[in-house]
Protein backbone atom coordinates (compact mmCIF):
# COMPACT_ATOMS: atom_id res chain seq x y z
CA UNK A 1 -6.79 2.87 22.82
CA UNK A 2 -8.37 3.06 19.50
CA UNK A 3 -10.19 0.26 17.81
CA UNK A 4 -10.53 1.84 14.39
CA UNK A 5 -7.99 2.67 12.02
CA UNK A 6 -8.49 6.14 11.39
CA UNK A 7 -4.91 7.34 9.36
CA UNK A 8 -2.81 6.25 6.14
CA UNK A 9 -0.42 6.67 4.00
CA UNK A 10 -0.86 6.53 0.72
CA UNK A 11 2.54 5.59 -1.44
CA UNK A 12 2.61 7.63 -4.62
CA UNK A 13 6.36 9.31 -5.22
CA UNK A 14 7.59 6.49 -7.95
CA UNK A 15 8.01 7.30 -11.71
CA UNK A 16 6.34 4.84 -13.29
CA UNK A 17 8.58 4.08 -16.26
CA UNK A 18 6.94 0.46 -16.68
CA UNK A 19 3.82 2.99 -17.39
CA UNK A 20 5.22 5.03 -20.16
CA UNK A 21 3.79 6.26 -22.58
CA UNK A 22 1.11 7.21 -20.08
CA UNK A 23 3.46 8.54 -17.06
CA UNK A 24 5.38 10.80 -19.36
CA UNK A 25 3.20 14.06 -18.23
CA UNK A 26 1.28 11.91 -15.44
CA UNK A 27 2.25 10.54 -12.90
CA UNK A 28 1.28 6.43 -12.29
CA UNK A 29 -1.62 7.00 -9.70
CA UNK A 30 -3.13 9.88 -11.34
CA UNK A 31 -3.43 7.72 -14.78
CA UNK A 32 -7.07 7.15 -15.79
CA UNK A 33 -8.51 3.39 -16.25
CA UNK A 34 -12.09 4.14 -17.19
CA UNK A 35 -11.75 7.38 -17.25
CA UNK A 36 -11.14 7.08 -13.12
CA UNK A 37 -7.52 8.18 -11.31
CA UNK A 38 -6.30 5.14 -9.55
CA UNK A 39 -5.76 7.60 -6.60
CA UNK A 40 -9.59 8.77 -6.51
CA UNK A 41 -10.51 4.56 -6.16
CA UNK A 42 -8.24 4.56 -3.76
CA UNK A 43 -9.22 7.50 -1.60
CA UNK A 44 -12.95 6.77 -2.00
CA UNK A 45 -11.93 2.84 -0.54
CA UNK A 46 -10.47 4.23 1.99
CA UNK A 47 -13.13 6.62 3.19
CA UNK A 48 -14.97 3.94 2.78
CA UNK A 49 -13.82 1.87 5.36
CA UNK A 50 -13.75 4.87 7.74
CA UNK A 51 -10.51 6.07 7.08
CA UNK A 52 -10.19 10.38 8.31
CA UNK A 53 -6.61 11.08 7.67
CA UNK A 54 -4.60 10.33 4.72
CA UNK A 55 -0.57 11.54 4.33
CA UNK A 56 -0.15 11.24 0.69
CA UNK A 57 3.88 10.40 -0.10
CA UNK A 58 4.42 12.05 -3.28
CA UNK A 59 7.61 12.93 -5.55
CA UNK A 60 7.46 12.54 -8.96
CA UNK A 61 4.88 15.58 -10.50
CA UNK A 62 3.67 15.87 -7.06
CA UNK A 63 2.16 19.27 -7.56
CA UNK A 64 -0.09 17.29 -9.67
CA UNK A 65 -1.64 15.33 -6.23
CA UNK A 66 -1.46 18.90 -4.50
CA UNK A 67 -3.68 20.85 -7.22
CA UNK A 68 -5.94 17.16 -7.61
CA UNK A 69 -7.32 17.05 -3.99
CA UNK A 70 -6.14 20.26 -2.13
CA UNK A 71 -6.15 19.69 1.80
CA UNK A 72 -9.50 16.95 0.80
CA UNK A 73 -11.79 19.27 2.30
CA UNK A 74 -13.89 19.20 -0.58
CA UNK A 75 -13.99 15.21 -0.86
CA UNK A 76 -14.53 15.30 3.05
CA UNK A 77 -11.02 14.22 4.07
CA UNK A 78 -8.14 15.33 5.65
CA UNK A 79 -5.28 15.09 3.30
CA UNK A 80 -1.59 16.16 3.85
CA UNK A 81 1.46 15.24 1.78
CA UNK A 82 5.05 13.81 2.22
CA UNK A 83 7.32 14.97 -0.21
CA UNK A 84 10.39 12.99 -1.54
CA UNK A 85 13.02 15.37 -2.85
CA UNK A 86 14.77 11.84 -3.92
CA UNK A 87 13.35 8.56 -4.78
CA UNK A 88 13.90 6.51 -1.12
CA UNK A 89 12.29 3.45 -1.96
CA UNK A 90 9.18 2.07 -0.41
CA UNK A 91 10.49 1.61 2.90
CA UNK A 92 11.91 5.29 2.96
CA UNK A 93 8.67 6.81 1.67
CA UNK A 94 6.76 5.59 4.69
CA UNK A 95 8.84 6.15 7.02
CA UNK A 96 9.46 9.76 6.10
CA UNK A 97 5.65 10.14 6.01
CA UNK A 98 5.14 8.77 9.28
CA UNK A 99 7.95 10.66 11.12
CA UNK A 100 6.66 14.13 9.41
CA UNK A 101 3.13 13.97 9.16
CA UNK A 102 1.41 10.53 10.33
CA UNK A 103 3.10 8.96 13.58
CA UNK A 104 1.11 6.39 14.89
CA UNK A 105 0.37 7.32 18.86
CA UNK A 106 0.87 4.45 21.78
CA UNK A 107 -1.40 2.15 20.63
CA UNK A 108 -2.60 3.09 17.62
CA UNK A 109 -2.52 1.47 14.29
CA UNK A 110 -1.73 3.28 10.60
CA UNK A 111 -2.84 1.57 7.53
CA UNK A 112 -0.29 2.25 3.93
CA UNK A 113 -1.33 1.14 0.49
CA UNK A 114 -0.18 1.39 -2.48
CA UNK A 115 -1.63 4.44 -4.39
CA UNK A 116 -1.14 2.39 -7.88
CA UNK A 117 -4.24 -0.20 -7.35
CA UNK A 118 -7.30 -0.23 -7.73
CA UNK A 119 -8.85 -2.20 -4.83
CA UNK A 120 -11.35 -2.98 -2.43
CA UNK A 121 -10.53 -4.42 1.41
CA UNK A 122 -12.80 -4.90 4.49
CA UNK A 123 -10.61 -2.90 6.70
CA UNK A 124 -12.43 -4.42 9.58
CA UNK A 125 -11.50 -7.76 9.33
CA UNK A 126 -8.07 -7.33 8.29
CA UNK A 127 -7.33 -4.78 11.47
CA UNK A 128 -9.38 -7.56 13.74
CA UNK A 129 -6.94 -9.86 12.47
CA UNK A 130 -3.91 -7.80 13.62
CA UNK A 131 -5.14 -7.20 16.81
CA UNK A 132 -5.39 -10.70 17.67
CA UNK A 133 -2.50 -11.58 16.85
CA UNK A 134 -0.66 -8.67 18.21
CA UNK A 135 1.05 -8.44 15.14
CA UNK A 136 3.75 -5.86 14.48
CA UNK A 137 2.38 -5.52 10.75
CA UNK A 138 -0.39 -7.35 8.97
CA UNK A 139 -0.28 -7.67 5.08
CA UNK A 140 -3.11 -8.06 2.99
CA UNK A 141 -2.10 -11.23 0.09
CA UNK A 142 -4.44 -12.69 -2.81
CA UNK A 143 -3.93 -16.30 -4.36
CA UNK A 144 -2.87 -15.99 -8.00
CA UNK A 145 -2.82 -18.28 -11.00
CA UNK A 146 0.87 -16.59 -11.66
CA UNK A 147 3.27 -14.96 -9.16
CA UNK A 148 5.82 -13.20 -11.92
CA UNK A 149 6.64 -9.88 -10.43
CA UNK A 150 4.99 -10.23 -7.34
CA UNK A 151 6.23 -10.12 -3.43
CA UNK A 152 5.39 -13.87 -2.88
CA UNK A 153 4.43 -14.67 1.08
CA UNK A 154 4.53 -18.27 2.43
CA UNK A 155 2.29 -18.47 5.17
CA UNK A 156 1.81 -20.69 8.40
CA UNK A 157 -2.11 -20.51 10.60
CA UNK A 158 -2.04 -17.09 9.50
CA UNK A 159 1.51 -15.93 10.33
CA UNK A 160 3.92 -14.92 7.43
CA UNK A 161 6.94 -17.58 7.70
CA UNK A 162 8.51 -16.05 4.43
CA UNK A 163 8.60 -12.86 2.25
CA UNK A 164 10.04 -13.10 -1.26
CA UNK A 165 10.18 -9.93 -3.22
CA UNK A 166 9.52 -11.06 -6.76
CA UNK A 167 11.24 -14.43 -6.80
CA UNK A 168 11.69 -16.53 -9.85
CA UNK A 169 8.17 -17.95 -10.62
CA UNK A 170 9.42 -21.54 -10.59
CA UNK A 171 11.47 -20.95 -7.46
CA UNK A 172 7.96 -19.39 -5.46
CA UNK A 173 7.13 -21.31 -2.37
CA UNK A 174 2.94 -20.39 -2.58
CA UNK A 175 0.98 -18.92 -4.63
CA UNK A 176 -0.20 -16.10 -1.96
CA UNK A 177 1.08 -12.71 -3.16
CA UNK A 178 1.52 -8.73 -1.29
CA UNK A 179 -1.06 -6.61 -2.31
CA UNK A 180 0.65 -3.59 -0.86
CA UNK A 181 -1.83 -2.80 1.66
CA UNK A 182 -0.53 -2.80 5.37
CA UNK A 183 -1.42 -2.21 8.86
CA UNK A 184 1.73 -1.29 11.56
CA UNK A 185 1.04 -1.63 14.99
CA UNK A 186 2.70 2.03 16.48
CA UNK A 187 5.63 0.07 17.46
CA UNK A 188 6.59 -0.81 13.72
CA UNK A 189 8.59 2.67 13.60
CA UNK A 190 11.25 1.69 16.21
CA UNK A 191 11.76 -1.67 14.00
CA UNK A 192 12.45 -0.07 10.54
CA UNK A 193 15.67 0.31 9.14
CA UNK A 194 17.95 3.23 9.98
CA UNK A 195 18.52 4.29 6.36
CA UNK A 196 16.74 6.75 4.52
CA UNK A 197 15.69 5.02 1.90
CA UNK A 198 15.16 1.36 1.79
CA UNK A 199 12.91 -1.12 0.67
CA UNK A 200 10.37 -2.25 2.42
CA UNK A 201 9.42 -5.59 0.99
CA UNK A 202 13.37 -6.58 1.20
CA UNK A 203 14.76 -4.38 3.42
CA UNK A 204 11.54 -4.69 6.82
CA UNK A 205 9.01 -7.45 5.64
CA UNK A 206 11.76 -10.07 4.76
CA UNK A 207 13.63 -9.43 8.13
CA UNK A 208 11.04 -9.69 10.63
CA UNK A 209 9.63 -12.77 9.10
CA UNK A 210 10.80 -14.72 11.77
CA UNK A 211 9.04 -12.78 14.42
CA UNK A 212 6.37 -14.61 14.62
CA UNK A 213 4.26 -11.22 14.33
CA UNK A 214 4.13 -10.46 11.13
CA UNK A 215 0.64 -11.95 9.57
CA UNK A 216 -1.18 -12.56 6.64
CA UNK A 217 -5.13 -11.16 6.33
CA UNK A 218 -6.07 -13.50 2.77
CA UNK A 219 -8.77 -11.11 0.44
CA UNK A 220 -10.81 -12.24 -2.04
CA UNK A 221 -11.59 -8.66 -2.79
CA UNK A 222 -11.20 -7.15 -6.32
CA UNK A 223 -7.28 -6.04 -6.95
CA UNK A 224 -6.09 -4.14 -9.76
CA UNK A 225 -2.63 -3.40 -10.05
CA UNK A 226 -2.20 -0.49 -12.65
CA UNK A 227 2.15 -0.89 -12.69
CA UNK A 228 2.62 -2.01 -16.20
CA UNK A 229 0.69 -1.74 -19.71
CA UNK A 230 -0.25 -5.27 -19.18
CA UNK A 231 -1.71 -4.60 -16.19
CA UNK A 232 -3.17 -1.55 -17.19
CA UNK A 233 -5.03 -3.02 -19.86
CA UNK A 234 -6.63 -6.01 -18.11
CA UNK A 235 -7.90 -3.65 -15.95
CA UNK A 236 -9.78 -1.60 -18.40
CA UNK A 237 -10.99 -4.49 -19.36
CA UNK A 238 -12.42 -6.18 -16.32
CA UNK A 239 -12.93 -3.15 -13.70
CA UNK A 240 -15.67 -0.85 -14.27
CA UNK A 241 -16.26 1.97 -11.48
CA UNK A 242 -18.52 2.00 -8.92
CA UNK A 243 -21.58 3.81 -9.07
């Protein structure tokens, strides 16, 4: 049984229209802050923290991902991508990418993030986390000075009690927020949703929050979401790359 997380899935296939101008001819993780792709923080994070195979779930310009990494040979990955014909939500990207290209074996864990922010995580400890609790998904959170437009996660000794998909700030239980980076234990897949296209904040997180095993690992590592000009901006003006 492996002890490592060694596979993820990287979401990438939405348009971006909170982005525009800059996702007219480019799609959101391929925009530039710092003259850095999201995507390439991203990748390099997750090699990183010992990551080998990433399943890149791509739509919108996705030839654009195809021509900007290839198979990752060159960046000393492997890369492979799932391709949505149709937008199918958060929930339905991921689960198309891990029935096609990334299926978790008995035992083993798969790690999806968002391919929009720029972060940093200590895999270690978050998967550490997981397996001691035997959790059926783990979910990296931050505490924020302001929740608007954020998954909002009330949390209990570590387990997630409640998920709240962007709830009205003044109706928001905690101040803990979704970060969009996950770990499923292999038995996540026989737990999602039938559909093909679904969300997973609403549609998976919110519904198994009374499980018991879905948890909460708290960062207090950079995070960058790059979803809206706002966004975008503060993070040209606080991030610089890494060396």
């Amino acid at each position: 049984m492996s002890q490592h997380v060694k596979k993820a899935v990287v979401i990438c296939g939405g348009e971006g229209t909170r982005l525009r101008p800059l996702t007219y001819d480019t799609p959101k993780p391929l925009v530039k802050v710092n003259g850095i792709p999201v995507i390439d923080n991203v990748v390099r994070e997750l090699k990183r923290n010992g990551i080998e195979k990433i399943t890149m779930a791509i739509g919108y310009k996705k030839e654009m991902f195809m021509d900007h990494f290839g198979d990752g040979s060159e960046i000393g990955m492997h890369i492979d991508y799932s391709i949505e014909e149709k937008l199918l939500g958060t929930g339905g990207a991921i689960k198309k990418a891990l029935e096609e290209k990334t299926l978790p074996e008995t035992g083993e864990d798969v790690l999806v993030v968002n391919g929009d922010n720029i972060f940093e995580i200590d895999l270690k400890n978050m998967h550490d986390l997981h397996r001691s609790r035997n959790a059926i998904a783990t979910l990296a959170v931050k505490a924020v000075d302001d929740v608007t437009g954020y998954g909002v996660i009330s949390v209990d000794d570590g387990i997630i009690r409640k998920f709240v998909e962007k709830p009205d700030p003044k109706d928001a239980e905690s101040n803990l927020i979704n970060l969009g980076i996950y770990i499923f234990n292999s038995g996540a897949m026989h737990m999602l949703p039938n559909a093909e296209a679904f969300s997973m904040e609403r549609d998976f997180f919110a519904k198994i929050s009374d499980t018991g095993r879905l948890c909460a690992y708290v960062s207090d590592r950079i995070w960058y979401p790059i979803d809206t000009m706002e966004r975008y901006r503060k993070a040209s003006e606080e991030w610089r790359p890494p060396e």
